[in-house]
PDB file of N, CA and C in Angstrom:
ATOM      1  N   UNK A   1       1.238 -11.111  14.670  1.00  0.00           N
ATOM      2  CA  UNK A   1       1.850 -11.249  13.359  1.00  0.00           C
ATOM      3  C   UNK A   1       2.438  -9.899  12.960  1.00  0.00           C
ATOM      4  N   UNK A   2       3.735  -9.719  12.773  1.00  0.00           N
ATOM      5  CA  UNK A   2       4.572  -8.579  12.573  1.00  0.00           C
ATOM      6  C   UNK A   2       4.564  -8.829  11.086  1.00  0.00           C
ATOM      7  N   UNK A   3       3.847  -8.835  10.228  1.00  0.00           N
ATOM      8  CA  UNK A   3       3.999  -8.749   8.356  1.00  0.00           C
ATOM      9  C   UNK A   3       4.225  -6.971   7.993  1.00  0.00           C
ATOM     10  N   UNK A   4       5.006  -6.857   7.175  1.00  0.00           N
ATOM     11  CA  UNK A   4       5.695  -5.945   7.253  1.00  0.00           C
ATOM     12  C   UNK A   4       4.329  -4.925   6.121  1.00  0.00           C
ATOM     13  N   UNK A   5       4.860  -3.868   5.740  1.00  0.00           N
ATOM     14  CA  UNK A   5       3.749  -2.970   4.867  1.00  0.00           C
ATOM     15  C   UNK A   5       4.262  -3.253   3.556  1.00  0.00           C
ATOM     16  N   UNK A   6       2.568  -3.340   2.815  1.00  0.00           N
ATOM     17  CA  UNK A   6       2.969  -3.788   1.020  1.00  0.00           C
ATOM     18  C   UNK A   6       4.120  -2.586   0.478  1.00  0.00           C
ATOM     19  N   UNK A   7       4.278  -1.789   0.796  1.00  0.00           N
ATOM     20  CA  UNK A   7       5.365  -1.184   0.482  1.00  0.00           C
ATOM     21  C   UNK A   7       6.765  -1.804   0.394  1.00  0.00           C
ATOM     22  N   UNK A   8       6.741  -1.978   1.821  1.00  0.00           N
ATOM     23  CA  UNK A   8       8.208  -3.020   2.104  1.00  0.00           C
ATOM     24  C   UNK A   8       8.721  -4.310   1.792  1.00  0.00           C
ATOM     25  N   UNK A   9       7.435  -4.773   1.116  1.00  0.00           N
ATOM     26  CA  UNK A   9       6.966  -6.467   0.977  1.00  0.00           C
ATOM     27  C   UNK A   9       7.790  -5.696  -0.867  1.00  0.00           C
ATOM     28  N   UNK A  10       7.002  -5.174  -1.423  1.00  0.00           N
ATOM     29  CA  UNK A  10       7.109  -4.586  -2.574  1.00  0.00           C
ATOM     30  C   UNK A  10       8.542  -4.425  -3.071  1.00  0.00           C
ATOM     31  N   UNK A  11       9.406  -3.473  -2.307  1.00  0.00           N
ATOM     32  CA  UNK A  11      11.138  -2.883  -2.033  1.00  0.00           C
ATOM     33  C   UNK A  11      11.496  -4.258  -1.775  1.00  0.00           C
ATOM     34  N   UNK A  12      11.220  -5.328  -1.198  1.00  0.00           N
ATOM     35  CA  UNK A  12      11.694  -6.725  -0.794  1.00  0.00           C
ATOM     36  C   UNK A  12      12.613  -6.908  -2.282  1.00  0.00           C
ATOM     37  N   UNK A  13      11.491  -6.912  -3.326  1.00  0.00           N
ATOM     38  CA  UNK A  13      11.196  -8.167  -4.396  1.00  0.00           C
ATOM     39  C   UNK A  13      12.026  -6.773  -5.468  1.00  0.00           C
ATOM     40  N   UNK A  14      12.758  -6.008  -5.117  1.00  0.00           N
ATOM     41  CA  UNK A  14      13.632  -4.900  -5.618  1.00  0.00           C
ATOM     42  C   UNK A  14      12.210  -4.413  -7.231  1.00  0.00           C
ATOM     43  N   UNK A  15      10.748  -4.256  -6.374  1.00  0.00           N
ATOM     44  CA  UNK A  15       9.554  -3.030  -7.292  1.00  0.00           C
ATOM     45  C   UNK A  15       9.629  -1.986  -6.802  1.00  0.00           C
ATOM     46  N   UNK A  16      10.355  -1.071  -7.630  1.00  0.00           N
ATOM     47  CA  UNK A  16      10.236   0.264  -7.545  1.00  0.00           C
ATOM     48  C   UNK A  16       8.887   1.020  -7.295  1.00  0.00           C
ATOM     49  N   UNK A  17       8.509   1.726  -6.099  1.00  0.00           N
ATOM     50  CA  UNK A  17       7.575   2.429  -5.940  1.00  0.00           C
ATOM     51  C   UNK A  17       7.562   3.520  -5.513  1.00  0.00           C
ATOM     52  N   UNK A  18       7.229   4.735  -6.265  1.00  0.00           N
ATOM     53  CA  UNK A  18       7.345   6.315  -5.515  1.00  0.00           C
ATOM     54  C   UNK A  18       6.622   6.324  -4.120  1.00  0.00           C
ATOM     55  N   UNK A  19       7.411   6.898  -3.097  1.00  0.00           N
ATOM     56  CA  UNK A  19       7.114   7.349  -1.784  1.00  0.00           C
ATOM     57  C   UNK A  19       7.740   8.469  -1.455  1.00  0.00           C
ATOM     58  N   UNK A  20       7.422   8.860  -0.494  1.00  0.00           N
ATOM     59  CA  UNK A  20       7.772  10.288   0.430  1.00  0.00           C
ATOM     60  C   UNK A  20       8.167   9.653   2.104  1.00  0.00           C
ATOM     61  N   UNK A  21       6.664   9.959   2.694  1.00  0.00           N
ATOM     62  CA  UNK A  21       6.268   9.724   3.906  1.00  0.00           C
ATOM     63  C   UNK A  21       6.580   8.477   4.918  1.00  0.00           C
ATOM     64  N   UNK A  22       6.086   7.375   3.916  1.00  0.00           N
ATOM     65  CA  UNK A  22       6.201   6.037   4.380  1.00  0.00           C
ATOM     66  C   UNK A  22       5.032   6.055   5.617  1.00  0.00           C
ATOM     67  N   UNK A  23       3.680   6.816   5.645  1.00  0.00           N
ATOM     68  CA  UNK A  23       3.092   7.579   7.287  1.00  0.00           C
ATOM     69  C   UNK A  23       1.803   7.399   6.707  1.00  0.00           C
ATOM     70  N   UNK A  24       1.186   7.423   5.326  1.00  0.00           N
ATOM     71  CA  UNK A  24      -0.072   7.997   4.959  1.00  0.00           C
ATOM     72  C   UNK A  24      -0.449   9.228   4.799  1.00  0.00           C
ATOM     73  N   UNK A  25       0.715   9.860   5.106  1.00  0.00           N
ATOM     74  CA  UNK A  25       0.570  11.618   5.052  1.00  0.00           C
ATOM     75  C   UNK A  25       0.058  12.044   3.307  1.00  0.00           C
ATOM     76  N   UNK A  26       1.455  11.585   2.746  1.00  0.00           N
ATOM     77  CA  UNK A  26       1.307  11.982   1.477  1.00  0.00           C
ATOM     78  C   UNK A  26       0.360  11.445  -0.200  1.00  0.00           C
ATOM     79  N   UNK A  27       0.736  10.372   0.125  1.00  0.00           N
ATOM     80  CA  UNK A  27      -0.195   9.847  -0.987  1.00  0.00           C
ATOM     81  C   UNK A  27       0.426   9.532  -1.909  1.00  0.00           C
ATOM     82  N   UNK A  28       1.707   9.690  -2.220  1.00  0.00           N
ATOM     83  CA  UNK A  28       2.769   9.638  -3.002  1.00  0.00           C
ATOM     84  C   UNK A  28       2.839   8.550  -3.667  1.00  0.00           C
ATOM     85  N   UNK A  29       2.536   7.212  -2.868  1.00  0.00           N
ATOM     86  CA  UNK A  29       2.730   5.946  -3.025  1.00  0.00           C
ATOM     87  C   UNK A  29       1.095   5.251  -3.704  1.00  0.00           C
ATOM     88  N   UNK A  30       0.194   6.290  -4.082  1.00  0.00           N
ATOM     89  CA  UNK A  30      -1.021   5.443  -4.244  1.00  0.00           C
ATOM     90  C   UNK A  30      -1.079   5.151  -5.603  1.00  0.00           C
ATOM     91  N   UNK A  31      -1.726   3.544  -4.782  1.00  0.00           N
ATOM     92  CA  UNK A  31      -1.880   2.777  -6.039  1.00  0.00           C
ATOM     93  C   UNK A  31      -3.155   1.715  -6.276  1.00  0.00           C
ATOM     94  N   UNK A  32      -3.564   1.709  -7.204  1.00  0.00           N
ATOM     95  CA  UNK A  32      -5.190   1.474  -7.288  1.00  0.00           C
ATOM     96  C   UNK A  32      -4.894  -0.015  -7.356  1.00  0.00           C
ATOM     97  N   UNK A  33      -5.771  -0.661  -6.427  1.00  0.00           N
ATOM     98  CA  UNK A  33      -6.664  -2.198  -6.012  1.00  0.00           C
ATOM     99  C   UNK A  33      -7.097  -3.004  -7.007  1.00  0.00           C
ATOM    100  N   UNK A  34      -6.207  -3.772  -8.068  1.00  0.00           N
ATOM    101  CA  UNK A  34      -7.475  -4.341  -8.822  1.00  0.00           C
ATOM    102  C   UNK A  34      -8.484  -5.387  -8.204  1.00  0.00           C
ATOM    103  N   UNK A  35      -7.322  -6.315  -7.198  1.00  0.00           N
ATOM    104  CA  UNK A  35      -8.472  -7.576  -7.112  1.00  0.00           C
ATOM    105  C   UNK A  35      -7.337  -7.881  -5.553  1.00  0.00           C
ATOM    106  N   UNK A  36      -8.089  -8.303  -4.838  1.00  0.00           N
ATOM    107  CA  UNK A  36      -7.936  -8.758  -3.650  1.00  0.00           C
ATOM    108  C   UNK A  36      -8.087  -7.723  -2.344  1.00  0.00           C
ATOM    109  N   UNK A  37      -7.738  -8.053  -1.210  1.00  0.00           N
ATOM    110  CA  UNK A  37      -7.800  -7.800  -0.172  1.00  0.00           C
ATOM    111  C   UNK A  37      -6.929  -7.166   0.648  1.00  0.00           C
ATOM    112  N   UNK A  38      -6.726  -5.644   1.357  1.00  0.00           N
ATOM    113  CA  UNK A  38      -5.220  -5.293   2.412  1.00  0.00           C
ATOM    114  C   UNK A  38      -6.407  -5.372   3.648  1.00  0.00           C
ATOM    115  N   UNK A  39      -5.189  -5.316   4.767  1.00  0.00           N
ATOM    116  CA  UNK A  39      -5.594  -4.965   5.899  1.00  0.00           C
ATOM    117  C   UNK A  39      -5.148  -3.497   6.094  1.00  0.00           C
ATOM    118  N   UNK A  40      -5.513  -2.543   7.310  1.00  0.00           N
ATOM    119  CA  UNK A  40      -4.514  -1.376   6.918  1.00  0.00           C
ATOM    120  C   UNK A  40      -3.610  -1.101   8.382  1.00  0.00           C
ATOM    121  N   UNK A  41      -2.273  -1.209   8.276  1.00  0.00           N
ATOM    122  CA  UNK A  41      -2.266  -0.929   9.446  1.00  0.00           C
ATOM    123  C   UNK A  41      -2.011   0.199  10.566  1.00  0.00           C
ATOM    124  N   UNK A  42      -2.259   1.757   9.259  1.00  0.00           N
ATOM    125  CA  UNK A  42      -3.106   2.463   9.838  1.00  0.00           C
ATOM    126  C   UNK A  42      -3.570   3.451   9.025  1.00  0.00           C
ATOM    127  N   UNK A  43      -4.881   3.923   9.295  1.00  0.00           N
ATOM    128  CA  UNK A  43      -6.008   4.825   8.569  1.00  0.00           C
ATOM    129  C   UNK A  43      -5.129   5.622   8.036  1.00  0.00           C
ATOM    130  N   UNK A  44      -5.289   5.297   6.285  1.00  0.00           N
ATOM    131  CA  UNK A  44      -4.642   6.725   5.621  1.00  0.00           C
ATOM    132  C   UNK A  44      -4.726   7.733   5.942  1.00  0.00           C
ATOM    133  N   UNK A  45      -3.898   8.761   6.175  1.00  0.00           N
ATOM    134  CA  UNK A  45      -4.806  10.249   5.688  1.00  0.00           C
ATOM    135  C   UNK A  45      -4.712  11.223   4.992  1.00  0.00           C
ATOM    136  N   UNK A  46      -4.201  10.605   3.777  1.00  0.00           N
ATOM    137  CA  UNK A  46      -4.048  11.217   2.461  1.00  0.00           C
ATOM    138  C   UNK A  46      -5.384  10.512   1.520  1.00  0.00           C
ATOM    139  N   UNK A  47      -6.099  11.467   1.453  1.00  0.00           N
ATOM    140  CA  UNK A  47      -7.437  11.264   0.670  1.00  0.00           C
ATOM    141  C   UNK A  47      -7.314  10.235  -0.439  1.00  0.00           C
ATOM    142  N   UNK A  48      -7.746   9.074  -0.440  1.00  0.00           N
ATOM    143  CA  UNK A  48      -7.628   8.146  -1.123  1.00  0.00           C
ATOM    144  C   UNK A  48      -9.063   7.849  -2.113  1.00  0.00           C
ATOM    145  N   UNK A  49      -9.492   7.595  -3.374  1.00  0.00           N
ATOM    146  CA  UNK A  49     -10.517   7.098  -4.384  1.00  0.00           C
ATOM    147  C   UNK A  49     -10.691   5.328  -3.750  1.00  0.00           C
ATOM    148  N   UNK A  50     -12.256   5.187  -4.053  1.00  0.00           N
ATOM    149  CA  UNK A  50     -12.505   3.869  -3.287  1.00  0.00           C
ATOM    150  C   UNK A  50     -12.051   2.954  -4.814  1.00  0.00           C
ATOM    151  N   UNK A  51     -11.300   2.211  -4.432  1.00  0.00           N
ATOM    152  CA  UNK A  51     -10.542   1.186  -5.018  1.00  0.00           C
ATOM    153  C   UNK A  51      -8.748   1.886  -4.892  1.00  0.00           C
ATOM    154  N   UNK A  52      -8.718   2.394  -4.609  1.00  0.00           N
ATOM    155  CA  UNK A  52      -6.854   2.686  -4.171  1.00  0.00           C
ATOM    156  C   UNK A  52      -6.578   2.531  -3.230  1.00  0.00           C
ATOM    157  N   UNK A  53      -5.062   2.400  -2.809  1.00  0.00           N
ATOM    158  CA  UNK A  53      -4.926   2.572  -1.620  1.00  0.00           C
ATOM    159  C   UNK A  53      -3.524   2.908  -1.229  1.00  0.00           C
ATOM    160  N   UNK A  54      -2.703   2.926   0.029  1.00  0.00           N
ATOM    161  CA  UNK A  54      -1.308   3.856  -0.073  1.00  0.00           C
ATOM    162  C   UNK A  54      -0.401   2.176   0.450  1.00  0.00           C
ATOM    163  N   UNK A  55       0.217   1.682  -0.494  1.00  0.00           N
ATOM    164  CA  UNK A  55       1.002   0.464   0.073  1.00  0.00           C
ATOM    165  C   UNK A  55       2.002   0.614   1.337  1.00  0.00           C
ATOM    166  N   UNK A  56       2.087   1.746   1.534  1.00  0.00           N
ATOM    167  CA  UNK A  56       3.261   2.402   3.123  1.00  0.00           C
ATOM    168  C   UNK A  56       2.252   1.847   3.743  1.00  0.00           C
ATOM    169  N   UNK A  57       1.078   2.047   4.514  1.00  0.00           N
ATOM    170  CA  UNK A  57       0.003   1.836   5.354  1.00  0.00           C
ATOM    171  C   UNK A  57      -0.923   0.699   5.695  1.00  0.00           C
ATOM    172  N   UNK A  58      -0.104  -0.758   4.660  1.00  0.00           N
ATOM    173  CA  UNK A  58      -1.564  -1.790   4.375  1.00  0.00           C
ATOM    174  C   UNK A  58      -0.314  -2.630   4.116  1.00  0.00           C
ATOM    175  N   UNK A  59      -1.103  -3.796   4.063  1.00  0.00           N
ATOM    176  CA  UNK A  59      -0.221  -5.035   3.840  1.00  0.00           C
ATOM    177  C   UNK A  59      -1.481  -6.161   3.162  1.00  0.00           C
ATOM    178  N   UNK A  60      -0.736  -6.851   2.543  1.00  0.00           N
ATOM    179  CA  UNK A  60      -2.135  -8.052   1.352  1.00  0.00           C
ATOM    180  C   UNK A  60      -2.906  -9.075   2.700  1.00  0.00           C
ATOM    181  N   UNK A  61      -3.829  -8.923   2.366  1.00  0.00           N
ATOM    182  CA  UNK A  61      -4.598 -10.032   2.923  1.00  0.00           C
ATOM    183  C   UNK A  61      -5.020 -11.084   1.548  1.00  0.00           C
ATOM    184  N   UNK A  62      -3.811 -11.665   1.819  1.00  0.00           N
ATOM    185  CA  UNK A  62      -4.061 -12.759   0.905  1.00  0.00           C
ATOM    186  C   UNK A  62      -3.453 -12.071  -0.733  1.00  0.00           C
ATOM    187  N   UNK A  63      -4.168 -12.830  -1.905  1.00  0.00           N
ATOM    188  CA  UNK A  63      -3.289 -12.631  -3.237  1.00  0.00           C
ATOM    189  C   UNK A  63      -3.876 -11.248  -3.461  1.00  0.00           C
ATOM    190  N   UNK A  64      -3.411 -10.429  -4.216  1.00  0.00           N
ATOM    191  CA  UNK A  64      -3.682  -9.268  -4.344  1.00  0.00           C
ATOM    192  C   UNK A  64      -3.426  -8.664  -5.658  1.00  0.00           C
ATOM    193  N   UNK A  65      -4.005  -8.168  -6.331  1.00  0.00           N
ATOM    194  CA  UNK A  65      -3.443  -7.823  -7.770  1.00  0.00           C
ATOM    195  C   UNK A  65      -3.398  -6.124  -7.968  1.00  0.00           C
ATOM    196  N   UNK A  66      -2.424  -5.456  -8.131  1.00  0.00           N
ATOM    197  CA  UNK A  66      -2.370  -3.867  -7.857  1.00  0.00           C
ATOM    198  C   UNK A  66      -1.621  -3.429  -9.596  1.00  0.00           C
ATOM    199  N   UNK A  67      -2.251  -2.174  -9.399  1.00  0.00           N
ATOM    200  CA  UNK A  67      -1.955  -1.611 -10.638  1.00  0.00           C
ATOM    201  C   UNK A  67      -1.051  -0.544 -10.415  1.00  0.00           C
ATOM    202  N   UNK A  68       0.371  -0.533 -10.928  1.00  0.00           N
ATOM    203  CA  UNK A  68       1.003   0.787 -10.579  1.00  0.00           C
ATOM    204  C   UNK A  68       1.147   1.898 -11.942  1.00  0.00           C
TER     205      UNK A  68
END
């Protein structure tokens, strides 16, 4: 399954979201988790708070509710 990153899913639906990297480098793009589930498809490594996360790097597992 090639599903693209909540970032790109996001830019789809023309939601503006600050980025840099598009890599996990920066962090630029973080945005806190209210309710649901990502997969990631790969380990941030821009120091992230448990309930955030970087939408460049993850994609929804399932409905997802995010706070920007």
């Amino acid at each position: 399954m090639n599903t693209p990153s909540l970032l790109a899913a996001l830019e789809s639906h023309n939601i503006d979201v600050e980025y840099q990297c598009r890599e996990g480098y920066c962090g630029s793009c973080r945005t806190r988790l209210v309710s649901g589930q990502v997969d990631w498809l790969t380990e941030p490594l821009a120091f992230i708070q448990p309930g955030e996360i970087l939408p460049c790097c993850c994609r929804a597992k399932g409905d997802i509710e995010i706070e920007m």
